[in-house]
PDB file of N, CA and C in Angstrom:
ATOM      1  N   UNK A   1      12.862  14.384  11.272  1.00  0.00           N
ATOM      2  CA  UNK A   1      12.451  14.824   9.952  1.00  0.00           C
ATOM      3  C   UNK A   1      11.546  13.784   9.281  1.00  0.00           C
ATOM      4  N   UNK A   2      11.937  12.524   9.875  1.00  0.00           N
ATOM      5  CA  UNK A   2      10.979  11.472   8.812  1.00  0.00           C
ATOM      6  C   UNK A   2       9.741  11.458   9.323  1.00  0.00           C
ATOM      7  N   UNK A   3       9.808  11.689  10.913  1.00  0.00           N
ATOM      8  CA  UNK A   3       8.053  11.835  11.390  1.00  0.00           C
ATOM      9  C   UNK A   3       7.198  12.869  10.722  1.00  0.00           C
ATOM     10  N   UNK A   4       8.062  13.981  10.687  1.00  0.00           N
ATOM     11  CA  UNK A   4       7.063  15.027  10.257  1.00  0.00           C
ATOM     12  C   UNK A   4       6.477  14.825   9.019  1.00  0.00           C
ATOM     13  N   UNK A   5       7.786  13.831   8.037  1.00  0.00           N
ATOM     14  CA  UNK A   5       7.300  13.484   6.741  1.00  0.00           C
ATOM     15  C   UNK A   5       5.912  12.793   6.828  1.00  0.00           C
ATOM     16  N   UNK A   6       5.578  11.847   7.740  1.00  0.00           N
ATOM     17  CA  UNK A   6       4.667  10.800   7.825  1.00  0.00           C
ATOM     18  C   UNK A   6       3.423  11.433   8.361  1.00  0.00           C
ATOM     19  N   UNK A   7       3.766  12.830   8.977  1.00  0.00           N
ATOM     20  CA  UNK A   7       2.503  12.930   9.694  1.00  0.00           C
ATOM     21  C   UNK A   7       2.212  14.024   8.279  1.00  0.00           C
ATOM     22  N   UNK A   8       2.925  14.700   7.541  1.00  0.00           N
ATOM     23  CA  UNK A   8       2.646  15.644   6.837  1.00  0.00           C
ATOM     24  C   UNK A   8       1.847  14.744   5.521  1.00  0.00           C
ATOM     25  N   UNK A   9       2.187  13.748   5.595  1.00  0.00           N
ATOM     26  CA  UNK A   9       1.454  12.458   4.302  1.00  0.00           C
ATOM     27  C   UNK A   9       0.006  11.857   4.705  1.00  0.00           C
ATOM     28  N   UNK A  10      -0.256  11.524   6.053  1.00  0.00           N
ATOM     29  CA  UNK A  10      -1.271  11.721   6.736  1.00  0.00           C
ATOM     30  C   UNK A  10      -2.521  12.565   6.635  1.00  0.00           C
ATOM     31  N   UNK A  11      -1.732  13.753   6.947  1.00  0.00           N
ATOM     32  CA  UNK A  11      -2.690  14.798   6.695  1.00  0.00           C
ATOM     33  C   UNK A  11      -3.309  14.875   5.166  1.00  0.00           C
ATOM     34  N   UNK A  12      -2.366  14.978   4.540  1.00  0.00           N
ATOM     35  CA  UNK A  12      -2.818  15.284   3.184  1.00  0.00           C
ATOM     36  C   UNK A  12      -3.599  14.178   2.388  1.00  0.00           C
ATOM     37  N   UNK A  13      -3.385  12.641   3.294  1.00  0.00           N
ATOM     38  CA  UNK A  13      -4.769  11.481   2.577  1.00  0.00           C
ATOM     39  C   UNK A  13      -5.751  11.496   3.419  1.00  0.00           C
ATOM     40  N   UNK A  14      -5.453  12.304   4.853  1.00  0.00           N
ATOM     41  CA  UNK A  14      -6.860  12.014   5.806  1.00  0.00           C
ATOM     42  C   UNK A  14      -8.348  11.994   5.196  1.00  0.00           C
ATOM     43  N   UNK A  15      -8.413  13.078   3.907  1.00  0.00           N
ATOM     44  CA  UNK A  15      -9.430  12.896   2.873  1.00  0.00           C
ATOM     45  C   UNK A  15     -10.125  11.558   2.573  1.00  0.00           C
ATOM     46  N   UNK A  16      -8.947  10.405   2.388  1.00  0.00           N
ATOM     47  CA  UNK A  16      -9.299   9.214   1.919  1.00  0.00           C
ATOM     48  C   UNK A  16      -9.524   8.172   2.698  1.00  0.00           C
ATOM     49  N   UNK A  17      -9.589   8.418   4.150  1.00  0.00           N
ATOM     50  CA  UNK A  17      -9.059   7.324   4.901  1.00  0.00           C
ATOM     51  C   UNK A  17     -11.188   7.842   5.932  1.00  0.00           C
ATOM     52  N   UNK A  18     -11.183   6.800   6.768  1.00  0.00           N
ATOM     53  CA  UNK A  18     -12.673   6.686   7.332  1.00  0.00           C
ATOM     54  C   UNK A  18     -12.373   7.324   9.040  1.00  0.00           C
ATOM     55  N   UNK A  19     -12.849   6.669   9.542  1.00  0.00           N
ATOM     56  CA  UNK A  19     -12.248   7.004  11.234  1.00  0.00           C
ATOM     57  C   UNK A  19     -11.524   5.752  11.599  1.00  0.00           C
ATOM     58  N   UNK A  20     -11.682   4.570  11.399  1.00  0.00           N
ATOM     59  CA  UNK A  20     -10.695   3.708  11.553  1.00  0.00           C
ATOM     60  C   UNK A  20      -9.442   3.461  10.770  1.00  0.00           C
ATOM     61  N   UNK A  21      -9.150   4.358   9.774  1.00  0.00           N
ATOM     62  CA  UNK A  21      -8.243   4.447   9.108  1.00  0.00           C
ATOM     63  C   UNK A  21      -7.656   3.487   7.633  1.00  0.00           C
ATOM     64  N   UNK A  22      -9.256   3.554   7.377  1.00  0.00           N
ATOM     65  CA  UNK A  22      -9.374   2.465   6.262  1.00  0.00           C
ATOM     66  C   UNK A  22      -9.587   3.199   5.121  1.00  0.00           C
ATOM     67  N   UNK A  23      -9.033   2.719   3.898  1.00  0.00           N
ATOM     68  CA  UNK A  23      -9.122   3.281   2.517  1.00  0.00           C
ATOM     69  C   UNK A  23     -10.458   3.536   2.012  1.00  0.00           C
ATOM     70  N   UNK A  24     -10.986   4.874   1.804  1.00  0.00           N
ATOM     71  CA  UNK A  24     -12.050   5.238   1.258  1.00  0.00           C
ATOM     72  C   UNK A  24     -12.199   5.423  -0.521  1.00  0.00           C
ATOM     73  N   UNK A  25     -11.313   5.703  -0.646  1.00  0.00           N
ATOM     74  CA  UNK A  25     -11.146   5.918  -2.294  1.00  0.00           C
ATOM     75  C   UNK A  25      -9.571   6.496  -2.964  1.00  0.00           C
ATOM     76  N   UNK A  26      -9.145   6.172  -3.751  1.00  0.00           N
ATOM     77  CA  UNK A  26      -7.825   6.953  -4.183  1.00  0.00           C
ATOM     78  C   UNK A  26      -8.067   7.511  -4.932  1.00  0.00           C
ATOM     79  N   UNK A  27      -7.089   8.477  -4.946  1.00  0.00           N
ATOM     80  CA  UNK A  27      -7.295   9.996  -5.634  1.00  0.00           C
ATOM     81  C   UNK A  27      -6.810  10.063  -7.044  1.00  0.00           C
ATOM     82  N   UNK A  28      -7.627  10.724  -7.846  1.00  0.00           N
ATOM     83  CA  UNK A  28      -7.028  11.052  -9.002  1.00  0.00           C
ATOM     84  C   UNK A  28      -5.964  11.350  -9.309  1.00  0.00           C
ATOM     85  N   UNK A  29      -5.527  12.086  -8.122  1.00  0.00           N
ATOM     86  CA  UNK A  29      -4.015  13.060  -8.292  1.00  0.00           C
ATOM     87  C   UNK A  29      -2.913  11.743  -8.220  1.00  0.00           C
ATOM     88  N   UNK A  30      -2.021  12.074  -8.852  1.00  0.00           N
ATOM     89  CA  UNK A  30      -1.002  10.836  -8.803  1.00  0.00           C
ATOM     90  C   UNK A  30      -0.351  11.078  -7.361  1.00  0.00           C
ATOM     91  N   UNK A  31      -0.044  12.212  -6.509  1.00  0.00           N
ATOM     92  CA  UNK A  31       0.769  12.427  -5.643  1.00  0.00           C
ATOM     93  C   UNK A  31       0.035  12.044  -4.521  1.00  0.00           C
ATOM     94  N   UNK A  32      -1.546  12.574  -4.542  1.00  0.00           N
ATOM     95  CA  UNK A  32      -2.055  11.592  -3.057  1.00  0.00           C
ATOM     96  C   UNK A  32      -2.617  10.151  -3.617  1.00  0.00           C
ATOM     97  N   UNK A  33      -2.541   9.858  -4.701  1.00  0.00           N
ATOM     98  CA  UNK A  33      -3.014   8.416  -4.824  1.00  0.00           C
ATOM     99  C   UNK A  33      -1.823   7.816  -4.720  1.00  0.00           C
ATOM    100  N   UNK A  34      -0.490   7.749  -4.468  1.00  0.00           N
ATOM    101  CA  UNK A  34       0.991   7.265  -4.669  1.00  0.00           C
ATOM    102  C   UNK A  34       1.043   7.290  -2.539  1.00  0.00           C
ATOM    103  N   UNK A  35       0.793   8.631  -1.978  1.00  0.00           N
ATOM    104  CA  UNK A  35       0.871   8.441  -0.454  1.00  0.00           C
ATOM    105  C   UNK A  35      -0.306   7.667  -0.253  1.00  0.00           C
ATOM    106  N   UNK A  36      -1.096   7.701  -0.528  1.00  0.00           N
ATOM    107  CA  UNK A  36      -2.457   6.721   0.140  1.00  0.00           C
ATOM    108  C   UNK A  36      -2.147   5.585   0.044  1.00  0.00           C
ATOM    109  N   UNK A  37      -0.865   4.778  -1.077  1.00  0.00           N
ATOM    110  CA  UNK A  37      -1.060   3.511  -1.542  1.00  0.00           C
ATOM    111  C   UNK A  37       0.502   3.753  -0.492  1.00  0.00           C
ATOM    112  N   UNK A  38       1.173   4.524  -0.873  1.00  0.00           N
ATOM    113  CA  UNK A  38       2.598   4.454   0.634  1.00  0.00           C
ATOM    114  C   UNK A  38       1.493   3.932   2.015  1.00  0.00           C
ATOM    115  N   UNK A  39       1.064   4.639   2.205  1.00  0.00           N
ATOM    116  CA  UNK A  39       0.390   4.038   3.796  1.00  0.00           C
ATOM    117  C   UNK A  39      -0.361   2.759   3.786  1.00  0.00           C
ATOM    118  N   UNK A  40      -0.336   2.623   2.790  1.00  0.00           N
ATOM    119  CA  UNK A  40      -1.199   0.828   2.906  1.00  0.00           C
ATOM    120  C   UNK A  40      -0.158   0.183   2.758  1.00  0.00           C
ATOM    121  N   UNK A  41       1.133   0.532   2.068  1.00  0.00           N
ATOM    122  CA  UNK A  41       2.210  -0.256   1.763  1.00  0.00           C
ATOM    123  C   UNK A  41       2.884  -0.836   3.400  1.00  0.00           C
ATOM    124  N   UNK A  42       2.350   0.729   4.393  1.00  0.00           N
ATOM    125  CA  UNK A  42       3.112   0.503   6.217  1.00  0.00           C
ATOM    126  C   UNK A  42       2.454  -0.787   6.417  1.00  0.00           C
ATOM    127  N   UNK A  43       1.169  -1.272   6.192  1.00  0.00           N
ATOM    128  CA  UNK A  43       0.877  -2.858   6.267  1.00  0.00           C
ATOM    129  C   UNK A  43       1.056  -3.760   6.764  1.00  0.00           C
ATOM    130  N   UNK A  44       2.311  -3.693   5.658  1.00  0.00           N
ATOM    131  CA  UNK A  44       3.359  -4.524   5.148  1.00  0.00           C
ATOM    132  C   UNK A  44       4.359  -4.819   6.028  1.00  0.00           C
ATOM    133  N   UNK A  45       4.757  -6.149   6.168  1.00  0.00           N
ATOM    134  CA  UNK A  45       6.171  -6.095   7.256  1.00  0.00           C
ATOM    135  C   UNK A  45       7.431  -5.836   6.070  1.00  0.00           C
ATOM    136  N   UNK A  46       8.424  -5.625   6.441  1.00  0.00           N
ATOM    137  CA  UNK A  46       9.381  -5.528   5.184  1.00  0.00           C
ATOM    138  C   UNK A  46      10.105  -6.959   5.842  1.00  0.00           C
ATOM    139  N   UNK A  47      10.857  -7.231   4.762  1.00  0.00           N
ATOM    140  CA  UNK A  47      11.584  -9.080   5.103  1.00  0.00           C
ATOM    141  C   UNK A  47      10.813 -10.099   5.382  1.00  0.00           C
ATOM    142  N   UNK A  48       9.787 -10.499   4.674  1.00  0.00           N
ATOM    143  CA  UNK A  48       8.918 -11.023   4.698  1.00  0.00           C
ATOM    144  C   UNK A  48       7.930 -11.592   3.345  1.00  0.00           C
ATOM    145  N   UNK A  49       7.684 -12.633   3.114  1.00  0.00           N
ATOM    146  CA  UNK A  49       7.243 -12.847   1.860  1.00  0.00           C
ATOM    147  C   UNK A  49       5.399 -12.699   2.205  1.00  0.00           C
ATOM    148  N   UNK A  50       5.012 -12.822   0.920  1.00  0.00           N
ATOM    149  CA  UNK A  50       3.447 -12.420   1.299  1.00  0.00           C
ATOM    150  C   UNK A  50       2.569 -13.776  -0.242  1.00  0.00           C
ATOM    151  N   UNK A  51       1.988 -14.618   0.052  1.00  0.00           N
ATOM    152  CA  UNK A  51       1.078 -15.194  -1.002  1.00  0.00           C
ATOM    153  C   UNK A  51       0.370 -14.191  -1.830  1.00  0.00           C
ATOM    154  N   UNK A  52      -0.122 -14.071  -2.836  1.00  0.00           N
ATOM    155  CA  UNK A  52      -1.094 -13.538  -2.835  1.00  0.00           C
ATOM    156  C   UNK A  52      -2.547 -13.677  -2.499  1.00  0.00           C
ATOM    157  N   UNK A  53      -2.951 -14.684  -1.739  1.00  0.00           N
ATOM    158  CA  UNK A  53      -3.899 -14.602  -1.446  1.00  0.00           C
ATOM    159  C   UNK A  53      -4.198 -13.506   0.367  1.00  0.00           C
ATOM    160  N   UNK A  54      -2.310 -13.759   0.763  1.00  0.00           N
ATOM    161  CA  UNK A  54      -2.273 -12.781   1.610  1.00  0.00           C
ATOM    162  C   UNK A  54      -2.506 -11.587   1.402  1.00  0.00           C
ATOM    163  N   UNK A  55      -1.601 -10.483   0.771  1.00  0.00           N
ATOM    164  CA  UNK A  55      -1.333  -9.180  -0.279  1.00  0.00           C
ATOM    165  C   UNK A  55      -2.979  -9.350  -0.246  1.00  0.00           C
ATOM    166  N   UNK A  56      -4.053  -9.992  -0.716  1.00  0.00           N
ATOM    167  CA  UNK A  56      -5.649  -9.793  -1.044  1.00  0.00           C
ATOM    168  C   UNK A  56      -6.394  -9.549   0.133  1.00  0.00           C
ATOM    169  N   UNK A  57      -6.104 -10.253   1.336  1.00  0.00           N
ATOM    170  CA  UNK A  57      -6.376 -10.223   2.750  1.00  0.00           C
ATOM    171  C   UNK A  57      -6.360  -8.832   3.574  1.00  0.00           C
ATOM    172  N   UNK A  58      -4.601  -8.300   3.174  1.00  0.00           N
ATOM    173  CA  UNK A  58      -4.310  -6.915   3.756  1.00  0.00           C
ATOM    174  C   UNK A  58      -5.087  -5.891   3.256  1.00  0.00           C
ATOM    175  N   UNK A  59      -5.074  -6.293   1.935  1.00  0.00           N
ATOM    176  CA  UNK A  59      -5.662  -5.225   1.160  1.00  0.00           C
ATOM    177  C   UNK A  59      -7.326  -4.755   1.454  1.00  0.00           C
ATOM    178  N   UNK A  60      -7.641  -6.127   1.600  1.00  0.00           N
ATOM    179  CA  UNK A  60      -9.061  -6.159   2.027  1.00  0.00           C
ATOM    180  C   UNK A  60      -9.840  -5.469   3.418  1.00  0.00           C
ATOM    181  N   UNK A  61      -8.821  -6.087   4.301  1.00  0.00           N
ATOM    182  CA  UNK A  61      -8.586  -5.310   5.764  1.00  0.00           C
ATOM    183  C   UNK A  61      -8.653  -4.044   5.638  1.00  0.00           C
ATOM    184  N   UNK A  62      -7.956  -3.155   4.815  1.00  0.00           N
ATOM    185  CA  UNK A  62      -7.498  -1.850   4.562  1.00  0.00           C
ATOM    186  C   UNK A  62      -8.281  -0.908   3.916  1.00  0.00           C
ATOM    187  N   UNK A  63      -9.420  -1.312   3.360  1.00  0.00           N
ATOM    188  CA  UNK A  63     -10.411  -0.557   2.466  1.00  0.00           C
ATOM    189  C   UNK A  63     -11.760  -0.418   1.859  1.00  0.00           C
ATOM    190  N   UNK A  64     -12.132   0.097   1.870  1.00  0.00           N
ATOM    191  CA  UNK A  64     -14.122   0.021   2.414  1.00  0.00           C
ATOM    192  C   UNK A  64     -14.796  -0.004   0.548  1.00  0.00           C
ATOM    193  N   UNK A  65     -13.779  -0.147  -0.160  1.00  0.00           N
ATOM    194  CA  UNK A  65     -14.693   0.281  -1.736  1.00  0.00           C
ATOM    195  C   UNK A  65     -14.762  -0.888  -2.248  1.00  0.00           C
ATOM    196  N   UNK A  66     -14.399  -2.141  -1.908  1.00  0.00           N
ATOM    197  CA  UNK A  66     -14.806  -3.628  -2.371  1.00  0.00           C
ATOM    198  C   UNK A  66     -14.073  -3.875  -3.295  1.00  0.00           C
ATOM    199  N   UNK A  67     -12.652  -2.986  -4.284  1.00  0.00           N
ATOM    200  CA  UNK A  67     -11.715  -3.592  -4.804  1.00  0.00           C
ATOM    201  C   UNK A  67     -10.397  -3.646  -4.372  1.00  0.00           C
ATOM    202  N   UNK A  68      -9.863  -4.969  -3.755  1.00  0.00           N
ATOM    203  CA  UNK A  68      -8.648  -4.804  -3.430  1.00  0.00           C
ATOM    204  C   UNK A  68      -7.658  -5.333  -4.709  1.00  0.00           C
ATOM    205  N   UNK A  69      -8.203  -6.142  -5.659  1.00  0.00           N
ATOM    206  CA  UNK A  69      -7.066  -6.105  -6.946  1.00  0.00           C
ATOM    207  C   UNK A  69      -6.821  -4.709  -7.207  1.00  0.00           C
ATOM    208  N   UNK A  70      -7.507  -3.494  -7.368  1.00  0.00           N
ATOM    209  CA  UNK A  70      -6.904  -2.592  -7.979  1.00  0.00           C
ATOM    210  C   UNK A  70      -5.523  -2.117  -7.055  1.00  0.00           C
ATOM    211  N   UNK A  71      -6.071  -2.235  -5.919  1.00  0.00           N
ATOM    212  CA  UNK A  71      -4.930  -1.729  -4.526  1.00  0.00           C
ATOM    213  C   UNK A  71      -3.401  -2.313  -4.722  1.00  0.00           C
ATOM    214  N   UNK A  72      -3.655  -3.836  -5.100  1.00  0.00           N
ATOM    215  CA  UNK A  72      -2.595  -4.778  -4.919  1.00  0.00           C
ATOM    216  C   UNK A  72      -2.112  -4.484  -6.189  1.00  0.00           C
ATOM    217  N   UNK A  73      -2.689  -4.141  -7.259  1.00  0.00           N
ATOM    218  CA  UNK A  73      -1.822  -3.501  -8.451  1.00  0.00           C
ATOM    219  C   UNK A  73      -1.132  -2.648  -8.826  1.00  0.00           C
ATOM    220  N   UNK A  74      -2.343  -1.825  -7.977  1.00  0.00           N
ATOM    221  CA  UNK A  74      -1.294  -0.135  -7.895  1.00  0.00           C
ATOM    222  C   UNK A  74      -0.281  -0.065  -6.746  1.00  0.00           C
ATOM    223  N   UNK A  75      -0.248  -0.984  -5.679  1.00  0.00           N
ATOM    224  CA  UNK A  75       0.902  -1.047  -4.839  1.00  0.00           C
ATOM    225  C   UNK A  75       2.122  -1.837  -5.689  1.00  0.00           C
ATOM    226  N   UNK A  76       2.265  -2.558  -6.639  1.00  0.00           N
ATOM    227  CA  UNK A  76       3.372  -3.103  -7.274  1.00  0.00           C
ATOM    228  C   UNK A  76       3.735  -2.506  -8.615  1.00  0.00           C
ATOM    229  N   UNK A  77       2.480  -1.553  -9.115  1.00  0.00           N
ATOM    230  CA  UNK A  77       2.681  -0.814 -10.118  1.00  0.00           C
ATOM    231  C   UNK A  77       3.409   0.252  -9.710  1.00  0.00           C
ATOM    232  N   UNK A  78       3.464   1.343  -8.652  1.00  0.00           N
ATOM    233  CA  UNK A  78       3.892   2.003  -8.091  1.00  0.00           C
ATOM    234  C   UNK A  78       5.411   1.944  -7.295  1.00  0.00           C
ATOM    235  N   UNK A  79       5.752   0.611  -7.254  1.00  0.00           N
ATOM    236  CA  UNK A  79       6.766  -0.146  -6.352  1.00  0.00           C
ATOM    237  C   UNK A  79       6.638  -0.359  -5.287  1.00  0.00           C
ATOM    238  N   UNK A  80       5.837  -0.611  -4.790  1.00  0.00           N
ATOM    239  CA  UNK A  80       5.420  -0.110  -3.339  1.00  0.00           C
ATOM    240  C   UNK A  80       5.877  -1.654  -3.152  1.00  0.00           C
ATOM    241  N   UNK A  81       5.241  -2.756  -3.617  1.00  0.00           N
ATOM    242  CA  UNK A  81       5.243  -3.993  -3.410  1.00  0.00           C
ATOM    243  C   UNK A  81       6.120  -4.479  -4.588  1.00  0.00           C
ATOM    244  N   UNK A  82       6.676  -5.599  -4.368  1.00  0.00           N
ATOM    245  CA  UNK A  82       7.026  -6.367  -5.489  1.00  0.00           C
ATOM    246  C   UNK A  82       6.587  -7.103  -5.489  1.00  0.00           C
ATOM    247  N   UNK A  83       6.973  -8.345  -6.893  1.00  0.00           N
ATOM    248  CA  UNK A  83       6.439  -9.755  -7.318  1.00  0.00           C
ATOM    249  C   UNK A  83       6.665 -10.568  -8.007  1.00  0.00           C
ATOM    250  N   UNK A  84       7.135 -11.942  -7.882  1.00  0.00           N
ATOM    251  CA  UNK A  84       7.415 -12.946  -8.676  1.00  0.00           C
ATOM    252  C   UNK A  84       6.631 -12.832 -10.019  1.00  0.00           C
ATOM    253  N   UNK A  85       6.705 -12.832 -11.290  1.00  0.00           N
ATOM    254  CA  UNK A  85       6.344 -12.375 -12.432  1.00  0.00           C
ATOM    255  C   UNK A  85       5.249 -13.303 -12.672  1.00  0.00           C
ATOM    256  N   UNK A  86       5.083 -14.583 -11.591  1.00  0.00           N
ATOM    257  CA  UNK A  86       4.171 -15.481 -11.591  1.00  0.00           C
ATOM    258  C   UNK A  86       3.094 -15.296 -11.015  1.00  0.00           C
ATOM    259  N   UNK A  87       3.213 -14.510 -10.012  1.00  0.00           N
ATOM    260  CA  UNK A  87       2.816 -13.693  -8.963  1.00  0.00           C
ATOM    261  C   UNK A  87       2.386 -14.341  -7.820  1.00  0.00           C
ATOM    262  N   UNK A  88       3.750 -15.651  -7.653  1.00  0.00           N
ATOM    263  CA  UNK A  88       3.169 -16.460  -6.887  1.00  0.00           C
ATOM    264  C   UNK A  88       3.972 -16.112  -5.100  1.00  0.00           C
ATOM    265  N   UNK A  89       4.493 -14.593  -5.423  1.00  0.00           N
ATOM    266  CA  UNK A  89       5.498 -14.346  -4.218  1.00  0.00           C
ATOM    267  C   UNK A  89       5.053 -12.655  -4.395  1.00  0.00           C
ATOM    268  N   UNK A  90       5.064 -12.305  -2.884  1.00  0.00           N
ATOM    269  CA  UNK A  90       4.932 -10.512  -3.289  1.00  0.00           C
ATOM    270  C   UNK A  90       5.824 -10.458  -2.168  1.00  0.00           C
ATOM    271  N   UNK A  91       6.535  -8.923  -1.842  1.00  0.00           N
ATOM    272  CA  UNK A  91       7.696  -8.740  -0.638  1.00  0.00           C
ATOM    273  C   UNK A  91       7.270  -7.063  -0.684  1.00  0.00           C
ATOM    274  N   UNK A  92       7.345  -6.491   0.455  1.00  0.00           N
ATOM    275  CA  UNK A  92       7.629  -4.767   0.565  1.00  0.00           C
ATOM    276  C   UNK A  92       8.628  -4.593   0.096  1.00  0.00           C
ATOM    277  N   UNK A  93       8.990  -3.516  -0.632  1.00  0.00           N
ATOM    278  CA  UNK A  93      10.215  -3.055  -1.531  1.00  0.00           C
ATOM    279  C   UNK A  93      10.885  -2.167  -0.059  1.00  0.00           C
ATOM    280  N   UNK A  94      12.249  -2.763   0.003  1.00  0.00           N
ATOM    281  CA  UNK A  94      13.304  -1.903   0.821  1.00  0.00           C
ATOM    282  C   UNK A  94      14.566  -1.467   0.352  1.00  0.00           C
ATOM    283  N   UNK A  95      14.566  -0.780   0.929  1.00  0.00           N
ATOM    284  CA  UNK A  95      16.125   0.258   0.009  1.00  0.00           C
ATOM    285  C   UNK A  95      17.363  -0.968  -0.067  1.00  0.00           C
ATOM    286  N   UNK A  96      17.377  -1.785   0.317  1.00  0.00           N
ATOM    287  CA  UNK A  96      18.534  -3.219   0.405  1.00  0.00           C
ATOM    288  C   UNK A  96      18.133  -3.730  -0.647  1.00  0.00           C
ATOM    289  N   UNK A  97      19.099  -4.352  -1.417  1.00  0.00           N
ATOM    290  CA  UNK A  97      18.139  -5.195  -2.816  1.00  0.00           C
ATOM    291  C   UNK A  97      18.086  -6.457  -2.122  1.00  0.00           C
ATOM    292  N   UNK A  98      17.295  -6.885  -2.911  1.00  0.00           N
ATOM    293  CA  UNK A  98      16.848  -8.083  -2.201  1.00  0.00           C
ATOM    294  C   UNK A  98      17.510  -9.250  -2.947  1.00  0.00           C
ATOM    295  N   UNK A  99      17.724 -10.237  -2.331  1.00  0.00           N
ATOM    296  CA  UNK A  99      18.753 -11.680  -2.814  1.00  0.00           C
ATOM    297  C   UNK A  99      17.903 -12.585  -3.532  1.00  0.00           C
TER     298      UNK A  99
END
């Protein structure tokens, strides 16, 4: 059931994504701009801390429109990511709370 979820989320950002599977633009709609920023969130390793100059790196890797602050915002605005309020730590959000 969870594959089909992933491939059914797929489909519905393939709109946004290039042939290498890089971020073309996010969508107005909150529901495919929320999965487009889920699939950049897969990235991410979970248990794992990230700099931000890393989190800027992935992001960068991931998307052809030349802003990755907006990406890295809307992935922690969204929950996708978290962050030290300093923002000197980011982590993938997992259903375990974190210590």
């Amino acid at each position: 059931m969870k594959k089909e979820k992933k491939l059914e989320q797929k489909i519905e950002i393939s709109r946004f994504l290039d042939d290498t599977g890089k971020i073309t633009q996010l969508s107005q709609k909150k529901i495919l701009r929320v999965a487009t920023l889920s699939y950049l969130a897969e990235k991410f390793e979970g248990n794992h801390t990230y700099t931000e100059k890393e989190v800027n790196s992935i992001c960068e890797e991931w998307h052809t429109f030349g802003d990755y602050f907006i990406l890295r915002r809307e992935l922690v605005d969204n929950g996708l990511l978290c962050r030290e309020a300093n923002g000197s730590r980011y982590w993938k959000k997992s259903s375990q709370t974190r210590v």
